[in-house]
C-alpha atoms as a PDB file:
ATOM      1  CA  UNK A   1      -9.869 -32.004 -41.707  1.00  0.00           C
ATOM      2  CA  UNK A   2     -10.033 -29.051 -38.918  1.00  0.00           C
ATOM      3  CA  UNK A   3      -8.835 -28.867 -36.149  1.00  0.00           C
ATOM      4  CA  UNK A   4     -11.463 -27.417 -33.512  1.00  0.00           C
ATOM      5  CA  UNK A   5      -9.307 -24.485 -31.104  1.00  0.00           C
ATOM      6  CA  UNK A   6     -10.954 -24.529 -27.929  1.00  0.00           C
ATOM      7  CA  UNK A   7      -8.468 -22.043 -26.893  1.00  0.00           C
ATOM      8  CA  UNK A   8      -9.659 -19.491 -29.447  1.00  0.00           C
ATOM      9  CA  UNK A   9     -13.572 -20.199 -28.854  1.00  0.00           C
ATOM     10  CA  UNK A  10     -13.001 -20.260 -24.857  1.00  0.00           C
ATOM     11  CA  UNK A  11     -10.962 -16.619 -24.976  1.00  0.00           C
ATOM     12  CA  UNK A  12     -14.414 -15.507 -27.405  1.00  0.00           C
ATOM     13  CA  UNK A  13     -16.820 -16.868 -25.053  1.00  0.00           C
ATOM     14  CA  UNK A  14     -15.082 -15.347 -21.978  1.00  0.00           C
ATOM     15  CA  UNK A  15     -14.833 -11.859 -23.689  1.00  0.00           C
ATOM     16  CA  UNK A  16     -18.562 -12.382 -24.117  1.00  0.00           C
ATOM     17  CA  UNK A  17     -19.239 -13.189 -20.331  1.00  0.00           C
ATOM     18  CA  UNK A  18     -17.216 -10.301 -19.351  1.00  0.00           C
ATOM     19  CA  UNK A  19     -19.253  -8.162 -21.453  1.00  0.00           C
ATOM     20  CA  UNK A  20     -22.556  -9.990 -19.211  1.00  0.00           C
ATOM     21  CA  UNK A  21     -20.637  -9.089 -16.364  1.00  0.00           C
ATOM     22  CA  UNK A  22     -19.830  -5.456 -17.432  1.00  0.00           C
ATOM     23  CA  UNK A  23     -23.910  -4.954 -18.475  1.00  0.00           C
ATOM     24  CA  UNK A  24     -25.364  -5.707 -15.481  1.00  0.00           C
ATOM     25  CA  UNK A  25     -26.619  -2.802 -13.083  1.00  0.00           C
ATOM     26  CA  UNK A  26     -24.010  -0.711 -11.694  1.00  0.00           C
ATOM     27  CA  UNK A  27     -24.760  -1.523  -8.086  1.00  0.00           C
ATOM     28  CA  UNK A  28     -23.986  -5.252  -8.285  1.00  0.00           C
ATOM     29  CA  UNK A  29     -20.407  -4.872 -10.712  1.00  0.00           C
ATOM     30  CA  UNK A  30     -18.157  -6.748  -8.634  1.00  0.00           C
ATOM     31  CA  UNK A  31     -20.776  -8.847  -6.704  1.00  0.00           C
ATOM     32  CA  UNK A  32     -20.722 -12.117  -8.970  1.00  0.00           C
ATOM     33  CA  UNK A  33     -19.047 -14.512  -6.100  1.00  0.00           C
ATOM     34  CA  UNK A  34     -17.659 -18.047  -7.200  1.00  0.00           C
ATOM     35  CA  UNK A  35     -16.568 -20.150  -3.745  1.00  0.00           C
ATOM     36  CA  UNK A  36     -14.483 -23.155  -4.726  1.00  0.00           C
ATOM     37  CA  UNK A  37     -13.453 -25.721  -2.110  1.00  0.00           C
ATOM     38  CA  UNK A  38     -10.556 -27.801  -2.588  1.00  0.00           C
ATOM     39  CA  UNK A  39      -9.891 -30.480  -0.125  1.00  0.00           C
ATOM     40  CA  UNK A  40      -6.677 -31.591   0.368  1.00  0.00           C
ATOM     41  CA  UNK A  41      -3.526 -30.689  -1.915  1.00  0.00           C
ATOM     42  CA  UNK A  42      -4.037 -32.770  -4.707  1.00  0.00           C
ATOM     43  CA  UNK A  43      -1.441 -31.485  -7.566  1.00  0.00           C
ATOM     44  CA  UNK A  44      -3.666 -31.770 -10.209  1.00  0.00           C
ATOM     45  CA  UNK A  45      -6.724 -30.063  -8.461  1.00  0.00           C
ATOM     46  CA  UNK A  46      -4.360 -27.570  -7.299  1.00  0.00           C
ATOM     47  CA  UNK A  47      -3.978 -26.598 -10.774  1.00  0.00           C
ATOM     48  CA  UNK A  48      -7.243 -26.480 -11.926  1.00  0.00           C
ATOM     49  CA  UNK A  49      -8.243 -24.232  -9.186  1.00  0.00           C
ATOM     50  CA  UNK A  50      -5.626 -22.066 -10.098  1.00  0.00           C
ATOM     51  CA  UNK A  51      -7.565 -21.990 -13.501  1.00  0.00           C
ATOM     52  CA  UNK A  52     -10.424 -21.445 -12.097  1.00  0.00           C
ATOM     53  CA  UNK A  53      -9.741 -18.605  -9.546  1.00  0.00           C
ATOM     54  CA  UNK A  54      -7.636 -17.056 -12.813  1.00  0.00           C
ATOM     55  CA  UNK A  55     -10.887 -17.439 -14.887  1.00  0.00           C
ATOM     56  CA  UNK A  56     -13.242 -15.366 -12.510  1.00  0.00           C
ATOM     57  CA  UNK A  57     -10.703 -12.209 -12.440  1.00  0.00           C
ATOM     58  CA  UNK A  58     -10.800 -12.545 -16.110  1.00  0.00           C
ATOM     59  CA  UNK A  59     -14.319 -11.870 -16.805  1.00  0.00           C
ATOM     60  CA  UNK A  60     -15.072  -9.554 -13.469  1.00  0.00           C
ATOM     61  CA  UNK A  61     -16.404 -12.599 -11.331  1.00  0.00           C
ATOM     62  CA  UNK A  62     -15.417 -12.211  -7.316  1.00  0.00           C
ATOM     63  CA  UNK A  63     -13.938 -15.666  -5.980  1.00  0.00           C
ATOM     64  CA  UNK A  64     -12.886 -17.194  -2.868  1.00  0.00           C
ATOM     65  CA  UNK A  65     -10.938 -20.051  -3.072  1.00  0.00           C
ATOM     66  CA  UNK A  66     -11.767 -22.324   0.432  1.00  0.00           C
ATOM     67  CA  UNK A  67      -8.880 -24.466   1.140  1.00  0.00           C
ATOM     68  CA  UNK A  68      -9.350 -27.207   3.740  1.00  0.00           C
ATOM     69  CA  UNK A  69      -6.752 -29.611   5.202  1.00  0.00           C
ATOM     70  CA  UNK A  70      -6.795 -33.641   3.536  1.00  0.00           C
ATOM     71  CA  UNK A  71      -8.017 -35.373   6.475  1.00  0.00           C
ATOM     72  CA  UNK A  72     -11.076 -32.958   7.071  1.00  0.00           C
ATOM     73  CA  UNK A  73     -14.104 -34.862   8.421  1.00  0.00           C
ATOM     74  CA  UNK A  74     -17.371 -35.221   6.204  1.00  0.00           C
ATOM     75  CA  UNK A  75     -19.073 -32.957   8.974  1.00  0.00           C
ATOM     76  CA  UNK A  76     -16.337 -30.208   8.620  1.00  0.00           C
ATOM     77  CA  UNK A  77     -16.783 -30.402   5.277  1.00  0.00           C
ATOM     78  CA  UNK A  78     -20.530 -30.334   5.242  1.00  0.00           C
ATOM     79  CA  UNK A  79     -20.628 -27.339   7.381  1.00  0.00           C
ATOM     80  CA  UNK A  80     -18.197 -25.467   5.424  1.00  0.00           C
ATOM     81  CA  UNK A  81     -20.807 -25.692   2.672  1.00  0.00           C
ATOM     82  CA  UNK A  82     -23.722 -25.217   4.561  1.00  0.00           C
ATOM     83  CA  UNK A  83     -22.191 -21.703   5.387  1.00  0.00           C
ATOM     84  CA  UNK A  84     -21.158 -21.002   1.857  1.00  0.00           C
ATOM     85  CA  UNK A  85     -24.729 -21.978   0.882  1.00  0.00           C
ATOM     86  CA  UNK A  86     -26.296 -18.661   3.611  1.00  0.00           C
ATOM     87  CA  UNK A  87     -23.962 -16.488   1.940  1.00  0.00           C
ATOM     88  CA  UNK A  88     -25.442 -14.035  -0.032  1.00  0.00           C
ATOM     89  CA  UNK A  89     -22.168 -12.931  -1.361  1.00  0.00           C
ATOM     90  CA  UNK A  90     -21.906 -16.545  -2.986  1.00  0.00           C
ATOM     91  CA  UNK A  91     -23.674 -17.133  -6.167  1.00  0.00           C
ATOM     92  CA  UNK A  92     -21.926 -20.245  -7.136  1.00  0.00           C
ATOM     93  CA  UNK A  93     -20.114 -23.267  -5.260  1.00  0.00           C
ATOM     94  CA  UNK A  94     -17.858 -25.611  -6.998  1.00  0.00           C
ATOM     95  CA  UNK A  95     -16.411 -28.839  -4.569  1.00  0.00           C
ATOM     96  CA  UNK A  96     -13.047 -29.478  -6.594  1.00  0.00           C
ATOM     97  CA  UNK A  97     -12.955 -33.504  -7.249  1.00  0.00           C
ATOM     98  CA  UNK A  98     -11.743 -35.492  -6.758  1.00  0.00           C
ATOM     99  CA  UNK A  99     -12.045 -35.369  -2.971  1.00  0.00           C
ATOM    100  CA  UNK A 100     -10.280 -37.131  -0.824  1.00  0.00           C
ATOM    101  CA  UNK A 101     -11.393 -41.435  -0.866  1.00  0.00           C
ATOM    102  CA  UNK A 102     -12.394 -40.986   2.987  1.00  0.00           C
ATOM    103  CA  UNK A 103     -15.377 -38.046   2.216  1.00  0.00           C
ATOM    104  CA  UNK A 104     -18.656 -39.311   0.391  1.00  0.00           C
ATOM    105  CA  UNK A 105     -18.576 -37.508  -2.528  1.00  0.00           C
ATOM    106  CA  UNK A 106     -22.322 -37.937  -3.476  1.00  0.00           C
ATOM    107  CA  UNK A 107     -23.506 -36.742  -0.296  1.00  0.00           C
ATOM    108  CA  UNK A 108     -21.338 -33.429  -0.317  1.00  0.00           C
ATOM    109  CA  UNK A 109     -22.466 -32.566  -3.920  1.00  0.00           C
ATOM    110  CA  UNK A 110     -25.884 -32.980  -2.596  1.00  0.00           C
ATOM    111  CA  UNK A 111     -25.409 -30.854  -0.064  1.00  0.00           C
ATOM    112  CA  UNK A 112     -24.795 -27.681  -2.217  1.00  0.00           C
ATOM    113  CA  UNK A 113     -27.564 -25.411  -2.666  1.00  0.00           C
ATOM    114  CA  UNK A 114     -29.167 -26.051  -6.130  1.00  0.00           C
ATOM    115  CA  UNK A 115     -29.505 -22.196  -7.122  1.00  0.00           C
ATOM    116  CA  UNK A 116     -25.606 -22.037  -6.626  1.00  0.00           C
ATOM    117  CA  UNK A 117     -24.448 -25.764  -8.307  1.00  0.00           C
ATOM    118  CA  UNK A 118     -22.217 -23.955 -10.818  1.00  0.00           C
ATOM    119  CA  UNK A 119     -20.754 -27.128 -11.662  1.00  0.00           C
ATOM    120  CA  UNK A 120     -24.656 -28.972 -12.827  1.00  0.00           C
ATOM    121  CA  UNK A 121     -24.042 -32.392 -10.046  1.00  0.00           C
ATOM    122  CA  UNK A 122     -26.865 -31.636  -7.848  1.00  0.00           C
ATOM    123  CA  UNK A 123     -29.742 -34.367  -8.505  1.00  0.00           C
ATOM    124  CA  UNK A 124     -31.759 -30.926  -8.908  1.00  0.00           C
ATOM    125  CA  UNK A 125     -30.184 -29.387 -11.816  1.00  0.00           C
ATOM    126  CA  UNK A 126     -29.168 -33.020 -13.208  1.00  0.00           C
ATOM    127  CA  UNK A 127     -33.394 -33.572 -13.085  1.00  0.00           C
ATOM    128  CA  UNK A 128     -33.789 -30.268 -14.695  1.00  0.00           C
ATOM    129  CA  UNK A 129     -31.239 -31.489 -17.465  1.00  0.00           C
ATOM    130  CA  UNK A 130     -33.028 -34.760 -17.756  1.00  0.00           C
ATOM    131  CA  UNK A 131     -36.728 -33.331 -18.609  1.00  0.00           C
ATOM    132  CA  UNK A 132     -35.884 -30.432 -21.139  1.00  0.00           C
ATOM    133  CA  UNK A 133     -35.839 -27.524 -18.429  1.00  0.00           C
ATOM    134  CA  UNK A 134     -31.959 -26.708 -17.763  1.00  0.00           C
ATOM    135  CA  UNK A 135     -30.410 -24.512 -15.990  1.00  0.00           C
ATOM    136  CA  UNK A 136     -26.989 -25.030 -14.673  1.00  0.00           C
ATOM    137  CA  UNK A 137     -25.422 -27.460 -16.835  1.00  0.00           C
ATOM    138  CA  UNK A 138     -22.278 -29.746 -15.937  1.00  0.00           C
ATOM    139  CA  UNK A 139     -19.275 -27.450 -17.862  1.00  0.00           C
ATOM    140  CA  UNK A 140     -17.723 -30.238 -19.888  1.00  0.00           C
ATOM    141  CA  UNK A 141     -20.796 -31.582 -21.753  1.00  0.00           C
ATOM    142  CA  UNK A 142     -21.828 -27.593 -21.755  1.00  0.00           C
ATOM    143  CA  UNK A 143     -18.114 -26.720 -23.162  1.00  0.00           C
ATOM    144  CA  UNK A 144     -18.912 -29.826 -26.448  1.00  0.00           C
ATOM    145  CA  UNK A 145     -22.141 -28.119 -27.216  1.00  0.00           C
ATOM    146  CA  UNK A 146     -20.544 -24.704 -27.236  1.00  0.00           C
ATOM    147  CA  UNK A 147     -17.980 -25.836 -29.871  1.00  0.00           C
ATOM    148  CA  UNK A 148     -20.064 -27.741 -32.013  1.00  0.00           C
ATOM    149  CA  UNK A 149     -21.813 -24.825 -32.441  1.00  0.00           C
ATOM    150  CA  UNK A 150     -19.168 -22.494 -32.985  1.00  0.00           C
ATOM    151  CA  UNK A 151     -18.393 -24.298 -36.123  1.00  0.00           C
ATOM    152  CA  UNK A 152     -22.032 -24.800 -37.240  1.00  0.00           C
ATOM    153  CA  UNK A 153     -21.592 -28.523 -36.648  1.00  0.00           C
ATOM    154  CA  UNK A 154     -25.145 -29.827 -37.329  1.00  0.00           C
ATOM    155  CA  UNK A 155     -25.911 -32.071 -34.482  1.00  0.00           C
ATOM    156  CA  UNK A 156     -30.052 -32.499 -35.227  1.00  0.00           C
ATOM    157  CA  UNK A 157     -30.356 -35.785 -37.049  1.00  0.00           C
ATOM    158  CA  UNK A 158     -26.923 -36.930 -36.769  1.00  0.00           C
ATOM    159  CA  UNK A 159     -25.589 -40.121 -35.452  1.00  0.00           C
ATOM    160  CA  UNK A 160     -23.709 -39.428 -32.302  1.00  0.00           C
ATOM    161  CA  UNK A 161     -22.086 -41.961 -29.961  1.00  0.00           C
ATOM    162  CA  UNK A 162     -21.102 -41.180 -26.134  1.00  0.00           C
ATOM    163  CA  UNK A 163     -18.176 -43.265 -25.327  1.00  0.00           C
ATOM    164  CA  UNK A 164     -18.606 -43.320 -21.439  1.00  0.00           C
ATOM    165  CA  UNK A 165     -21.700 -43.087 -19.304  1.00  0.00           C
ATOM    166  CA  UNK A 166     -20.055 -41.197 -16.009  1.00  0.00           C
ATOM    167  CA  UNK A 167     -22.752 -38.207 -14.560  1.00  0.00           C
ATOM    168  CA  UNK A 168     -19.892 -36.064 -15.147  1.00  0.00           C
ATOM    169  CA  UNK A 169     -19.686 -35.860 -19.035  1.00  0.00           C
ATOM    170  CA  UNK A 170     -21.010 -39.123 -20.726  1.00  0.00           C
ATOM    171  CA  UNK A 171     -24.141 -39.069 -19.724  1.00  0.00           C
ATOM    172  CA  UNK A 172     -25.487 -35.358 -19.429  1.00  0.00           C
ATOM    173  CA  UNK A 173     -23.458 -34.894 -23.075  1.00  0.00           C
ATOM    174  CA  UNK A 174     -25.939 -37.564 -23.822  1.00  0.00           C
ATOM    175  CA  UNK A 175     -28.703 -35.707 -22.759  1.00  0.00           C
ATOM    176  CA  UNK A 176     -27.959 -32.734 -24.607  1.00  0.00           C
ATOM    177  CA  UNK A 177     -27.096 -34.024 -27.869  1.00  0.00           C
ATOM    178  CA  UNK A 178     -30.778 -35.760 -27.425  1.00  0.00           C
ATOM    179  CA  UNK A 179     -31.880 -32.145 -26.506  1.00  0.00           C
ATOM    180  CA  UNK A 180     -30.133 -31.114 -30.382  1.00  0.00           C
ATOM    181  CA  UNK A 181     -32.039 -33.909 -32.205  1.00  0.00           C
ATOM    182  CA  UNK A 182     -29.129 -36.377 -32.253  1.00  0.00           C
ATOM    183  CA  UNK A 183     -29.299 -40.389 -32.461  1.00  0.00           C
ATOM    184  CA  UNK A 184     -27.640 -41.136 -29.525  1.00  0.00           C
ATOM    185  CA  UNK A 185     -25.806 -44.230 -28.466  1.00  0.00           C
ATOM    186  CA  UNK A 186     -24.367 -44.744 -25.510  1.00  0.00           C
ATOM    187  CA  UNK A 187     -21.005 -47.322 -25.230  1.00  0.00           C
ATOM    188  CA  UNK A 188     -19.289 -48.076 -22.268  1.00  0.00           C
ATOM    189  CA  UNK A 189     -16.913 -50.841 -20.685  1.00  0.00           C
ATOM    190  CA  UNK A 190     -19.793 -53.805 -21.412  1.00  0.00           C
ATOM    191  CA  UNK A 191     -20.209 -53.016 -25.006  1.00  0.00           C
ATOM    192  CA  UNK A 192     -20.274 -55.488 -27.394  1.00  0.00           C
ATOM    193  CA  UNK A 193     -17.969 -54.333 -31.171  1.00  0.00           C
ATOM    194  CA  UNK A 194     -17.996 -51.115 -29.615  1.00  0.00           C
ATOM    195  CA  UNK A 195     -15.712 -50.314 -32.228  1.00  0.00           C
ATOM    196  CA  UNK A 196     -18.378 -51.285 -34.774  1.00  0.00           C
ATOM    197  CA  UNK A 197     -20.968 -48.950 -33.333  1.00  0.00           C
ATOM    198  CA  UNK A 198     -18.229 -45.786 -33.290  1.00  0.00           C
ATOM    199  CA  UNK A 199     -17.767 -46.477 -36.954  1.00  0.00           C
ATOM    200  CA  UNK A 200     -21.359 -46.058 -37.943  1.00  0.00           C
ATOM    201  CA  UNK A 201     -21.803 -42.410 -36.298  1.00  0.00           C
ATOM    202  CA  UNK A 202     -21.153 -38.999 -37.656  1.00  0.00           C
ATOM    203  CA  UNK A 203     -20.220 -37.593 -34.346  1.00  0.00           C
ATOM    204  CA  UNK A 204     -17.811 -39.478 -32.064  1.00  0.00           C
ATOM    205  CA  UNK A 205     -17.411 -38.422 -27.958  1.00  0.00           C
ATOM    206  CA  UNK A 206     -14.628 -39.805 -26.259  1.00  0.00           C
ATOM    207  CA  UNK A 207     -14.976 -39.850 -22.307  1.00  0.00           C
ATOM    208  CA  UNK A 208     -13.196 -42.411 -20.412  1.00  0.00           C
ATOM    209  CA  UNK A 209      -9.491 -41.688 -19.484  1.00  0.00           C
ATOM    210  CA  UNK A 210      -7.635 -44.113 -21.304  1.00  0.00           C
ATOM    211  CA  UNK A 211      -5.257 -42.848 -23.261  1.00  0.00           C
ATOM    212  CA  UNK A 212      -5.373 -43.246 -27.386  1.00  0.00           C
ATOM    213  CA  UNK A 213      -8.315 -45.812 -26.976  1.00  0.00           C
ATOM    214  CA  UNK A 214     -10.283 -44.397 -30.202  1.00  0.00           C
ATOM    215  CA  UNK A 215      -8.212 -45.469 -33.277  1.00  0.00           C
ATOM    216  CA  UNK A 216      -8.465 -45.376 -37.151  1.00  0.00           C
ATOM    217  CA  UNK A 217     -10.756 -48.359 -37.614  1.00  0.00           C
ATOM    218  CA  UNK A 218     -13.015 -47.081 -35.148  1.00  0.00           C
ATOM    219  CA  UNK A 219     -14.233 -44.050 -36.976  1.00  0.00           C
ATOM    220  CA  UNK A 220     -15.812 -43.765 -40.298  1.00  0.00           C
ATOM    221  CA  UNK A 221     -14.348 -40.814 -43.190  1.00  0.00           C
ATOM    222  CA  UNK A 222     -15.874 -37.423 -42.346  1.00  0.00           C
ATOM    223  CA  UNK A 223     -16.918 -37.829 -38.751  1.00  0.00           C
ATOM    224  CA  UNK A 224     -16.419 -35.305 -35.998  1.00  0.00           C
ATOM    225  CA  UNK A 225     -14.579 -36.462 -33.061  1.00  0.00           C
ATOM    226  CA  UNK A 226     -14.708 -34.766 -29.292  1.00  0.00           C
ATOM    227  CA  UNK A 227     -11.928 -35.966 -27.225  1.00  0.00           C
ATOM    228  CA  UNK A 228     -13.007 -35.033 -23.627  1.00  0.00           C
ATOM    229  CA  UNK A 229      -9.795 -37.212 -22.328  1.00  0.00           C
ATOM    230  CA  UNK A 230      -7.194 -35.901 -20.268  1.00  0.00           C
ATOM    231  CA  UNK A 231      -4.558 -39.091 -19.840  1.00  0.00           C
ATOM    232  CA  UNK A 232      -0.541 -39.261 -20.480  1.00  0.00           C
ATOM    233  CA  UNK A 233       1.100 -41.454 -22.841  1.00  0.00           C
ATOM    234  CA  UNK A 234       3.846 -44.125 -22.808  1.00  0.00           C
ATOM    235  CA  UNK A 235       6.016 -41.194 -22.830  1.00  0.00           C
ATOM    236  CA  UNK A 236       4.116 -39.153 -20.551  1.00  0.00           C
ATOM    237  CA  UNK A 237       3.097 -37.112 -22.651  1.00  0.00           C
ATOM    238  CA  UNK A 238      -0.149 -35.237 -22.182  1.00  0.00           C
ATOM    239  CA  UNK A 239      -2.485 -37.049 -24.773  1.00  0.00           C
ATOM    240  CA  UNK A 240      -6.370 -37.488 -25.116  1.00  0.00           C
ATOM    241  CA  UNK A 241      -8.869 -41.103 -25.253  1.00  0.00           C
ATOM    242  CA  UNK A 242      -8.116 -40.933 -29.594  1.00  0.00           C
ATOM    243  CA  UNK A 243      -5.061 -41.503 -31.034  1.00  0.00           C
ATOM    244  CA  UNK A 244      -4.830 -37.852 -32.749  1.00  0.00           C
ATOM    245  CA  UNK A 245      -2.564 -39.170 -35.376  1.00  0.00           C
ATOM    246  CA  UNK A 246      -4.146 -41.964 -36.575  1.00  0.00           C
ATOM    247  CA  UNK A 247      -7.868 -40.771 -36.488  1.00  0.00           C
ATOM    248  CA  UNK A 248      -7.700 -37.091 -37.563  1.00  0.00           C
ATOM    249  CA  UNK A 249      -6.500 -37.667 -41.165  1.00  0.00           C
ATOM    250  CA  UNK A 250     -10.268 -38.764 -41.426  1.00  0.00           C
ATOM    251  CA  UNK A 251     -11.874 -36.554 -39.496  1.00  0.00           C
ATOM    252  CA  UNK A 252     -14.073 -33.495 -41.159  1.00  0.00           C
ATOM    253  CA  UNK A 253     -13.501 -31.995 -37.685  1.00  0.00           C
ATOM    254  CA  UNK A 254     -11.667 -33.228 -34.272  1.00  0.00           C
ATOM    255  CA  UNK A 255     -10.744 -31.527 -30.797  1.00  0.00           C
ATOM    256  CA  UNK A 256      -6.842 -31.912 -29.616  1.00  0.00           C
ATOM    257  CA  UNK A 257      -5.771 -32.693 -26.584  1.00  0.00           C
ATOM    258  CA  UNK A 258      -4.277 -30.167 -24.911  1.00  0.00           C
ATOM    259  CA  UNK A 259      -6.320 -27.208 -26.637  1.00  0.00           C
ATOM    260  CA  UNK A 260      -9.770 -28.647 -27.252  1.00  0.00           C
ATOM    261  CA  UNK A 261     -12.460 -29.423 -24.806  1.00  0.00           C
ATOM    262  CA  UNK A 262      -9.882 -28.456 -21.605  1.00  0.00           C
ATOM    263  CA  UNK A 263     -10.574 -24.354 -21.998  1.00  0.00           C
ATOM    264  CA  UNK A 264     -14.062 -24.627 -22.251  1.00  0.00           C
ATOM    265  CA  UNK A 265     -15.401 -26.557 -18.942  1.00  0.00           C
ATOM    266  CA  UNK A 266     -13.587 -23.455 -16.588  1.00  0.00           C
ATOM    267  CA  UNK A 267     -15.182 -21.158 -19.872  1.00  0.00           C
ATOM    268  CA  UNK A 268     -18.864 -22.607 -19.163  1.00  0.00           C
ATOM    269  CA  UNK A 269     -18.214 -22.367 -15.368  1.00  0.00           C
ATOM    270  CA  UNK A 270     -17.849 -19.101 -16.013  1.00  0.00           C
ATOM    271  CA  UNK A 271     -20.731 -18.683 -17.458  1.00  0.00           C
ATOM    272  CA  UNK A 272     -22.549 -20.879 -14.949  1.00  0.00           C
ATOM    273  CA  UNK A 273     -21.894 -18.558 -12.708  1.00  0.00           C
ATOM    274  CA  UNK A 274     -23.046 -15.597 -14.056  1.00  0.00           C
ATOM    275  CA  UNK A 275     -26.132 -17.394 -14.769  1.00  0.00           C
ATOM    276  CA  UNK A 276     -26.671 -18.449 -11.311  1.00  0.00           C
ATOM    277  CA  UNK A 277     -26.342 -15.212 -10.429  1.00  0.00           C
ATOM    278  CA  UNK A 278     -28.495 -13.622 -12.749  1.00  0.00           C
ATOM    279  CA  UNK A 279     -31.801 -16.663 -11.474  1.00  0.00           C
ATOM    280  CA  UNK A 280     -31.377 -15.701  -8.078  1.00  0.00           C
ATOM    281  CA  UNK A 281     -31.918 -12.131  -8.999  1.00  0.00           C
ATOM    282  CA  UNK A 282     -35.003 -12.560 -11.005  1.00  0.00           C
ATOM    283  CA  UNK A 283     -32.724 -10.894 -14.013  1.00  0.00           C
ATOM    284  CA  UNK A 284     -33.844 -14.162 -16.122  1.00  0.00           C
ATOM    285  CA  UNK A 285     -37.571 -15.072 -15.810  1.00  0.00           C
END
């Protein structure tokens, strides 16, 4: 068994976007601009900006971090983007979620400019996903591939299962194990011996917040097993959707929780970015 060290492959991937950064003309070093909005004071989003805003003066990227008060209106919060959207200094925009339950999410994600959806939720980049053209892909599902490959996991003719269909993770991960030449199954809440299915793949994804869900007798000897879960014990005790303790002794490879698939999605925004960046440019044709 191996553990998979998203900590090691994120700090390699983010000395390789810095290099991108460093490489491109000298006129525009400095000009990469990441605007994140974060509505509200949310601890947990709080943190993850942080992350985020630490990310971009890691690798050279400009940011501005937006802050606006809980109870802002849709409107305010619909202009606010609208401006970020004319700014040329602004290559990507990222709307921290969750937002707060008043604001229609959908319809502010919408809003963002496709050429600067960093974080791959626009319907635009989502369609470009969806027929084999894309460009902006959502981080998390872009952070699985990333490490998959790092190890030389094959993924083309392999049996993978998606545990959770949300447009977040399960279902573009879907889309891009597809992409690979995977078998893909997708299990969710209304699945019948989901725990059947699991058993039968070679590559497991676990998406769906509840905490140690994937055990033992879910998994068959020699699968890989992404935990994209982010959930707290009885203990409360930061933890994953597997049961690490039960299901990697039969694992050829699985990602930890903390220290797996958590460095890559602010890695791949990252890189996002810079691609972003790089469209509106013409740099990539």
């Amino acid at each position: 068994m191996q553990v998979i060290d998203g900590k090691l492959v994120a700090k390699l991937t983010r000395e390789d976007i810095a290099k991108q950064v460093a490489a491109l003309p000298q006129d525009t070093l400095g000009k990469i601009g990441l605007a994140v909005i974060l509505v509200g004071d949310d601890p947990a989003s709080q943190v993850y900006v942080r992350n985020k805003i630490n990310g971009c003066a890691e690798v050279g990227i400009t940011s501005t971090l937006v802050k606006m008060p809980a109870d802002s209106t849709q409107e305010e919060v619909a202009e606010k983007i609208k401006a970020l959207n004319a700014d040329p200094a602004v290559n990507g925009i990222l709307l921290q979620l969750p937002v707060p339950k008043h604001l229609d999410e959908a319809a502010l994600l919408h809003l963002i400019d496709p050429a600067k959806d960093v974080d791959g939720c626009h319907y635009v980049q989502k369609g470009k996903l969806w027929t084999g053209e894309p460009e902006l892909i959502p981080c998390t599902p872009y952070g699985v591939i990333k490490l998959l490959d790092h190890y030389s996991i094959p993924i083309e003719g392999k049996s993978a299962v998606v545990v959770g269909r949300s447009n977040l993770v399960g279902k573009p991960l879907a889309q891009l194990l597809l992409d690979r030449n995977a078998t893909v199954t997708i299990c969710h809440s209304r699945t019948k011996d989901l725990g059947e299915v699991t058993s039968r793949a070679d590559i497991v994804c676990v998406a769906i917040g509840k905490a140690k869900f994937l055990k033992a007798d879910m998994v068959k000897e020699g699968a890989v097993v992404i935990d994209v879960g982010m959930d707290r014990d009885e203990n409360g005790k930061l933890c994953g959707d597997v049961d690490y303790v039960e299901v990697a002794p039969k694992c050829a490879y699985i990602t930890p929780v903390p220290g797996g698939v958590g460095p890559m999605t602010v890695t791949m925004l990252l890189q996002n970015t810079v691609k972003a960046y790089r469209l509106q440019k013409g740099l990539d044709k």
